[in-house]
N, C-alpha and C. Protein backbone atom coordinates (compact mmCIF):
# COMPACT_ATOMS: atom_id res chain seq x y z
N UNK A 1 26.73 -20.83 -10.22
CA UNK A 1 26.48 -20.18 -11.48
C UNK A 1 24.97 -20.12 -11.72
N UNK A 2 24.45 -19.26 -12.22
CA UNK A 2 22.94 -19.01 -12.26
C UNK A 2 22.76 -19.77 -13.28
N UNK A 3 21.45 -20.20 -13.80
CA UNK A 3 20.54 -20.68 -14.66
C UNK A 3 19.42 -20.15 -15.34
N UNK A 4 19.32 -20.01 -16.30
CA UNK A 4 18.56 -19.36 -17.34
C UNK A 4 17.34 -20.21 -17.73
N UNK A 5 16.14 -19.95 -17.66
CA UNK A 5 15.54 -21.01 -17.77
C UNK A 5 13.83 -20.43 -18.41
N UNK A 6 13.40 -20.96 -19.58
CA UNK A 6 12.13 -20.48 -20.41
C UNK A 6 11.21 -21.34 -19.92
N UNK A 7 10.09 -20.27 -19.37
CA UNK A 7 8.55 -20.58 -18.66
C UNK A 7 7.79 -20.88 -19.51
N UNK A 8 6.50 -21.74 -19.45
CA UNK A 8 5.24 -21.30 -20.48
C UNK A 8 4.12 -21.48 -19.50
N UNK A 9 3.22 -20.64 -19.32
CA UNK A 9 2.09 -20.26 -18.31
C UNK A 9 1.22 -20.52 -19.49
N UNK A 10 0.11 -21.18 -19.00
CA UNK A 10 -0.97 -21.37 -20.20
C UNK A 10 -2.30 -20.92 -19.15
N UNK A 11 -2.78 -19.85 -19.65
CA UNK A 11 -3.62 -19.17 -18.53
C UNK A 11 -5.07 -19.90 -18.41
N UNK A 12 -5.52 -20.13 -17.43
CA UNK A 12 -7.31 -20.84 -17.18
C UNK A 12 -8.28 -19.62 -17.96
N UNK A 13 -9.14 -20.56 -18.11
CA UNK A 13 -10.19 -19.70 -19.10
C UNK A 13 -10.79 -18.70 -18.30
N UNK A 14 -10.72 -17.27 -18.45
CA UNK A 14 -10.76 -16.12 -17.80
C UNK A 14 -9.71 -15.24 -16.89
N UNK A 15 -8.73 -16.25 -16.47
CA UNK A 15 -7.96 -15.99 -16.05
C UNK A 15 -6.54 -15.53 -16.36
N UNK A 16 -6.75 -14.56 -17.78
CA UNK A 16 -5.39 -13.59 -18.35
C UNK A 16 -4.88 -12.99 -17.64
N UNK A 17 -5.74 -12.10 -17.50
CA UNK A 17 -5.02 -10.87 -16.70
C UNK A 17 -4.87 -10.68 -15.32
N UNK A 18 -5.78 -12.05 -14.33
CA UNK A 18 -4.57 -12.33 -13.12
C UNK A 18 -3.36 -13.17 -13.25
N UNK A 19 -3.46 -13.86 -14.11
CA UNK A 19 -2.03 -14.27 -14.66
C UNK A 19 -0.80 -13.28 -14.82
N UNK A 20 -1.28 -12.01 -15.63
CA UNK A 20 -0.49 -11.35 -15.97
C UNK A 20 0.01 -10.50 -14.94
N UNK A 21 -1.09 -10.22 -13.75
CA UNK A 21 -0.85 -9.35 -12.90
C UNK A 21 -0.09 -10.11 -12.02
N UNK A 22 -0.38 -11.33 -11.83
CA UNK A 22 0.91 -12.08 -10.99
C UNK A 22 2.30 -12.00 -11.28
N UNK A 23 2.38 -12.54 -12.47
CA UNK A 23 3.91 -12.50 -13.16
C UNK A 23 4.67 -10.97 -12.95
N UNK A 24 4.03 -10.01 -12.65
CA UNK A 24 4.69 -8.88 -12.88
C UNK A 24 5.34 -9.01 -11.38
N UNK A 25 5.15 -9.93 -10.73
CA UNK A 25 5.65 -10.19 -9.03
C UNK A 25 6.79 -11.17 -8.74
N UNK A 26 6.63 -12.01 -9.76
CA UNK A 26 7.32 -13.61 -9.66
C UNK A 26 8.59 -13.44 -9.34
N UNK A 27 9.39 -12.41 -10.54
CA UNK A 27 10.93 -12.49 -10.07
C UNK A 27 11.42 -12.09 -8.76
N UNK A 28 10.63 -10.73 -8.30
CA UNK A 28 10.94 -9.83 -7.24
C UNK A 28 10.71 -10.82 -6.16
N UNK A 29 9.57 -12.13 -5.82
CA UNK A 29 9.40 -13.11 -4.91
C UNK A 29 10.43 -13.83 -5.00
N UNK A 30 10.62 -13.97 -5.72
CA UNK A 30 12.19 -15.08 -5.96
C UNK A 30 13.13 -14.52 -5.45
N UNK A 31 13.65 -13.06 -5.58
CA UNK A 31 14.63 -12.42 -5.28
C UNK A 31 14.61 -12.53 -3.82
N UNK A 32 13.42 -11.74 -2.95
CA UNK A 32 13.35 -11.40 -2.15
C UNK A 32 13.87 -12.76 -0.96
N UNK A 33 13.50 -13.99 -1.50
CA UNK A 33 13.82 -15.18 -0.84
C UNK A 33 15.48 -15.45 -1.44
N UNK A 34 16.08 -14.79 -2.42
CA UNK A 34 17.77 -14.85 -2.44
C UNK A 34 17.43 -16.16 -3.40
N UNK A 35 16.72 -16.63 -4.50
CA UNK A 35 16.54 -17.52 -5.69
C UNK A 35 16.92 -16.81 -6.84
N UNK A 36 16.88 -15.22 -7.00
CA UNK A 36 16.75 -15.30 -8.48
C UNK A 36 17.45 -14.27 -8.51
N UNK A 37 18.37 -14.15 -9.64
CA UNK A 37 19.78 -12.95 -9.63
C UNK A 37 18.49 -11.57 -10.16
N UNK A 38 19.70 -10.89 -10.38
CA UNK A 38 18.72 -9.52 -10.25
C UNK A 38 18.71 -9.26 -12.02
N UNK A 39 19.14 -10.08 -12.89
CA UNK A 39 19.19 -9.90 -14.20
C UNK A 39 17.51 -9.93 -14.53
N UNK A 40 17.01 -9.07 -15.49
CA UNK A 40 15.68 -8.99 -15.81
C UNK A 40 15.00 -9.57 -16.34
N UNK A 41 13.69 -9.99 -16.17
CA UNK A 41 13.19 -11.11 -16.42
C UNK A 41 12.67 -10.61 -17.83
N UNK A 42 12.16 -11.42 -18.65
CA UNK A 42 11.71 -11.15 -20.52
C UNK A 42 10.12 -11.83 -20.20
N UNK A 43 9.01 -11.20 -20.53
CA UNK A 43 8.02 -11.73 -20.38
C UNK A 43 7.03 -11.22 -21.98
N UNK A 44 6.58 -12.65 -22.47
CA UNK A 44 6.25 -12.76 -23.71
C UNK A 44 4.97 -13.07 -23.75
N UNK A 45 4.18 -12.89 -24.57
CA UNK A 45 2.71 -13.92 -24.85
C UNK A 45 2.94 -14.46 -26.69
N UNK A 46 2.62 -15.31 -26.35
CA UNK A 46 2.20 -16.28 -27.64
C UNK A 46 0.53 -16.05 -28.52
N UNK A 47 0.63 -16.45 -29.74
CA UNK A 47 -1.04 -16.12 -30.05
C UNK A 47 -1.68 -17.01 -29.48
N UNK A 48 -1.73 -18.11 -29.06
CA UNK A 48 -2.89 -18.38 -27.75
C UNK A 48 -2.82 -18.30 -26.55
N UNK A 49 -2.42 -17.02 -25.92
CA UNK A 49 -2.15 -16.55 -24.92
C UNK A 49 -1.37 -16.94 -23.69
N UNK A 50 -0.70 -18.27 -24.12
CA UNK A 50 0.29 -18.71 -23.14
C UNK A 50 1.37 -17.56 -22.64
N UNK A 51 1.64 -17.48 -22.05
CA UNK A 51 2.58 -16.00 -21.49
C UNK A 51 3.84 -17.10 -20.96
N UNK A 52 5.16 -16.33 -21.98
CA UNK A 52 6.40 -17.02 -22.03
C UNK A 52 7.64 -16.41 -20.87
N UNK A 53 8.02 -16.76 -20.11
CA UNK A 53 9.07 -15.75 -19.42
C UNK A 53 10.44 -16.21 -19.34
N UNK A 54 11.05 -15.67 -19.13
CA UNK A 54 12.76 -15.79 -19.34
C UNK A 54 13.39 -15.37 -18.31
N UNK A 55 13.78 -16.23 -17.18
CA UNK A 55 14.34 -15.60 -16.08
C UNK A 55 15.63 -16.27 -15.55
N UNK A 56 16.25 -15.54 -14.40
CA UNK A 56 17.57 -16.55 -14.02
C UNK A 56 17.28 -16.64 -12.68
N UNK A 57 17.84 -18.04 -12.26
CA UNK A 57 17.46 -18.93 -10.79
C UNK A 57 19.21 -18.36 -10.40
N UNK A 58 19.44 -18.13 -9.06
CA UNK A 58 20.75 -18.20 -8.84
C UNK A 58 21.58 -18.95 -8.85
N UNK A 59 21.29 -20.33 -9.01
CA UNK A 59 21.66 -21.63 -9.30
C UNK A 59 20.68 -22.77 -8.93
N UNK A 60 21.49 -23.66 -9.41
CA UNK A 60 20.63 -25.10 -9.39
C UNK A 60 20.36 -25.54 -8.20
N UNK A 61 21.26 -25.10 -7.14
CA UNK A 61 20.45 -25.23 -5.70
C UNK A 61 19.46 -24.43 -5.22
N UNK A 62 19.16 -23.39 -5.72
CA UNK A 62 17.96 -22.36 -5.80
C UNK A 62 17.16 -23.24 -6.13
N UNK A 63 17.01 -23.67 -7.56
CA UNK A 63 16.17 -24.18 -8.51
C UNK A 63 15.53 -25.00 -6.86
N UNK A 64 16.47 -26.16 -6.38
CA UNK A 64 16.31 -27.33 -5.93
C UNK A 64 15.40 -26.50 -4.66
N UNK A 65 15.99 -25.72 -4.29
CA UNK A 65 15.52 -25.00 -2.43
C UNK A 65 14.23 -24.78 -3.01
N UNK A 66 13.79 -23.78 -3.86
CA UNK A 66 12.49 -23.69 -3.72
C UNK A 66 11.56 -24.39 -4.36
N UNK A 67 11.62 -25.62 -3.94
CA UNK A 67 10.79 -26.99 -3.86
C UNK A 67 10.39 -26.97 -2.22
N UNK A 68 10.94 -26.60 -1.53
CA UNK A 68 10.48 -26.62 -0.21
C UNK A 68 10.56 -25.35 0.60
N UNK A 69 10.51 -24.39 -0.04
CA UNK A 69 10.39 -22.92 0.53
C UNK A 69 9.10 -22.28 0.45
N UNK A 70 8.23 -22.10 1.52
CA UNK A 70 7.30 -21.95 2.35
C UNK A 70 6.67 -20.35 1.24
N UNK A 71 7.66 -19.38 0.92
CA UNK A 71 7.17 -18.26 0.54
C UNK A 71 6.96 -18.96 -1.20
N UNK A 72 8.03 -19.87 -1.35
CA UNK A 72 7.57 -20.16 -2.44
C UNK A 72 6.74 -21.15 -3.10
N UNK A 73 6.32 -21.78 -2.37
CA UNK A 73 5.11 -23.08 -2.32
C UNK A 73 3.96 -21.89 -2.05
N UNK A 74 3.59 -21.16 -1.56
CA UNK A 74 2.38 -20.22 -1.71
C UNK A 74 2.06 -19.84 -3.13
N UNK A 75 3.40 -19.28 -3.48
CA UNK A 75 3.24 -18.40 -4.69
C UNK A 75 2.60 -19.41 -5.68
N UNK A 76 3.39 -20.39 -5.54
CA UNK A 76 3.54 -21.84 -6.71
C UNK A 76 1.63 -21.93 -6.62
N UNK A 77 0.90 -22.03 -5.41
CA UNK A 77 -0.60 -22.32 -5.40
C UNK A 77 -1.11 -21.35 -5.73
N UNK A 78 -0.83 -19.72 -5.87
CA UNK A 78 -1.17 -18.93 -6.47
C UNK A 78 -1.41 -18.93 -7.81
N UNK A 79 -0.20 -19.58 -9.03
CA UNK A 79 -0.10 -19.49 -10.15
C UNK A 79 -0.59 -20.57 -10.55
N UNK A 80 -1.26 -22.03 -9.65
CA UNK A 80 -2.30 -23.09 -10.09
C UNK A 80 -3.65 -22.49 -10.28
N UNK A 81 -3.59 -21.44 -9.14
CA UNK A 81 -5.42 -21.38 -9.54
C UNK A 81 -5.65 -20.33 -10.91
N UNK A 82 -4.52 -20.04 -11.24
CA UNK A 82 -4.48 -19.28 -12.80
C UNK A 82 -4.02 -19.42 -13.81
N UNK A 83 -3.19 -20.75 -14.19
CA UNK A 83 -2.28 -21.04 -15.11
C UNK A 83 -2.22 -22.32 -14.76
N UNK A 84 -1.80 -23.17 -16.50
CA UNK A 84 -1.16 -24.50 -16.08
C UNK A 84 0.42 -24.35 -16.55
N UNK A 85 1.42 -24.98 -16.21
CA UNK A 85 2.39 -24.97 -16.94
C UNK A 85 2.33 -26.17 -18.28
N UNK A 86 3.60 -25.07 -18.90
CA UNK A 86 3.08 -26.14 -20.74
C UNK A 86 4.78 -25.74 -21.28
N UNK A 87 4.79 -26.92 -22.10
CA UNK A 87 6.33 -27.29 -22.50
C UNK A 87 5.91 -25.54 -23.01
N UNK A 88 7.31 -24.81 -23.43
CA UNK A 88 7.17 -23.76 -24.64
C UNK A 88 7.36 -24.80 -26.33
N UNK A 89 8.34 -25.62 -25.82
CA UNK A 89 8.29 -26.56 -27.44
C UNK A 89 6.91 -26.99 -28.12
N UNK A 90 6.12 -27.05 -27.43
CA UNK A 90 4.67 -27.43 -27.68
C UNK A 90 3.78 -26.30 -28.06
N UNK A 91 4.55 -24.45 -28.27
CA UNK A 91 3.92 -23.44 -28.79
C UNK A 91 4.44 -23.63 -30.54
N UNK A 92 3.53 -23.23 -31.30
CA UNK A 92 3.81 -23.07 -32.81
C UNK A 92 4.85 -22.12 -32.37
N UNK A 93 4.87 -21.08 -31.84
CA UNK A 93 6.00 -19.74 -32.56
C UNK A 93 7.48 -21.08 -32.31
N UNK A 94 7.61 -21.62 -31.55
CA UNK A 94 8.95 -22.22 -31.35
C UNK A 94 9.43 -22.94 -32.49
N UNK A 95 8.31 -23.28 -33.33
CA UNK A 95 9.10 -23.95 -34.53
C UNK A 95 9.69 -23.40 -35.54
N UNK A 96 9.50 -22.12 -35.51
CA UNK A 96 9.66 -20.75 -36.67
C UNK A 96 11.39 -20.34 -36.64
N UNK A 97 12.16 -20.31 -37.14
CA UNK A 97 13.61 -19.83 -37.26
C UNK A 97 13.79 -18.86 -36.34
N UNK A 98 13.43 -17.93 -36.29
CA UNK A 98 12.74 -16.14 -35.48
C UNK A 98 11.46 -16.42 -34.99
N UNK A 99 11.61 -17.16 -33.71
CA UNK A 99 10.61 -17.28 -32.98
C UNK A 99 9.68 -15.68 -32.22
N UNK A 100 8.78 -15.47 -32.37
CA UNK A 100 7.56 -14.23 -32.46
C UNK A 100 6.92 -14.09 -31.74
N UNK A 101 7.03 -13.23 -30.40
CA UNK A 101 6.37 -13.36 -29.55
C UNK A 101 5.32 -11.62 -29.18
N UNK A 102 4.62 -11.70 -28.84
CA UNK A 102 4.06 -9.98 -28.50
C UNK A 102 4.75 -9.87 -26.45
N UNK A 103 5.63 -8.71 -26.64
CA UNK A 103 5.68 -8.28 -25.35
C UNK A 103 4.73 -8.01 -24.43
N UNK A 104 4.58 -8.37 -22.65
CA UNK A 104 3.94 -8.55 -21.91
C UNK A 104 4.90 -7.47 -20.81
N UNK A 105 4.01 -5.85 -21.35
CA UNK A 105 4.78 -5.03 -19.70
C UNK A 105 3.98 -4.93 -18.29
């Protein structure tokens, strides 16, 4: 059964918009290695520019495989030298009833 699971990318100082230009890749890498169903990914930014995404793993052994999958340990050093990861609970919009995000196409 797939897994649904909310990102928070907190981008390095200057580093927005290769952040952003990466993410527009992430699911299709996932796919292409048979990790991530073909349901569409939701990609958000927050007002301090953390960029939020919403995607599905094909399951929890996905999740687990690409911990040691070669195409995906690249990618993973790709998105260090541009982003840190950050709880999303730790963004203000999450505390809001109607959490508010600006779309990221």
């Amino acid at each position: 059964m797939g897994r649904i699971v909310i990102v928070g990318y907190k981008p390095k100082p200057g580093k927005a918009e290769a952040l952003k230009a990466l993410m527009k890749t992430h699911v299709q890498r996932l796919r292409q290695e048979g990790l991530a169903t073909d349901r569409e990914s939701i990609l958000m930014e927050a007002a301090d520019g953390t960029i939020v995404e919403v995607f599905e793993w094909v399951s929890a052994d996905a999740i687990k495989s690409a911990h040691t999958n070669p195409a995906v340990l690249q990618m993973w050093s790709e998105y260090a030298e541009v982003c840190d990861y950050v709880p999303v609970g730790t963004l203000p919009e999450i505390g809001n009833l109607f959490s508010e995000f600006t779309p990221v196409d």
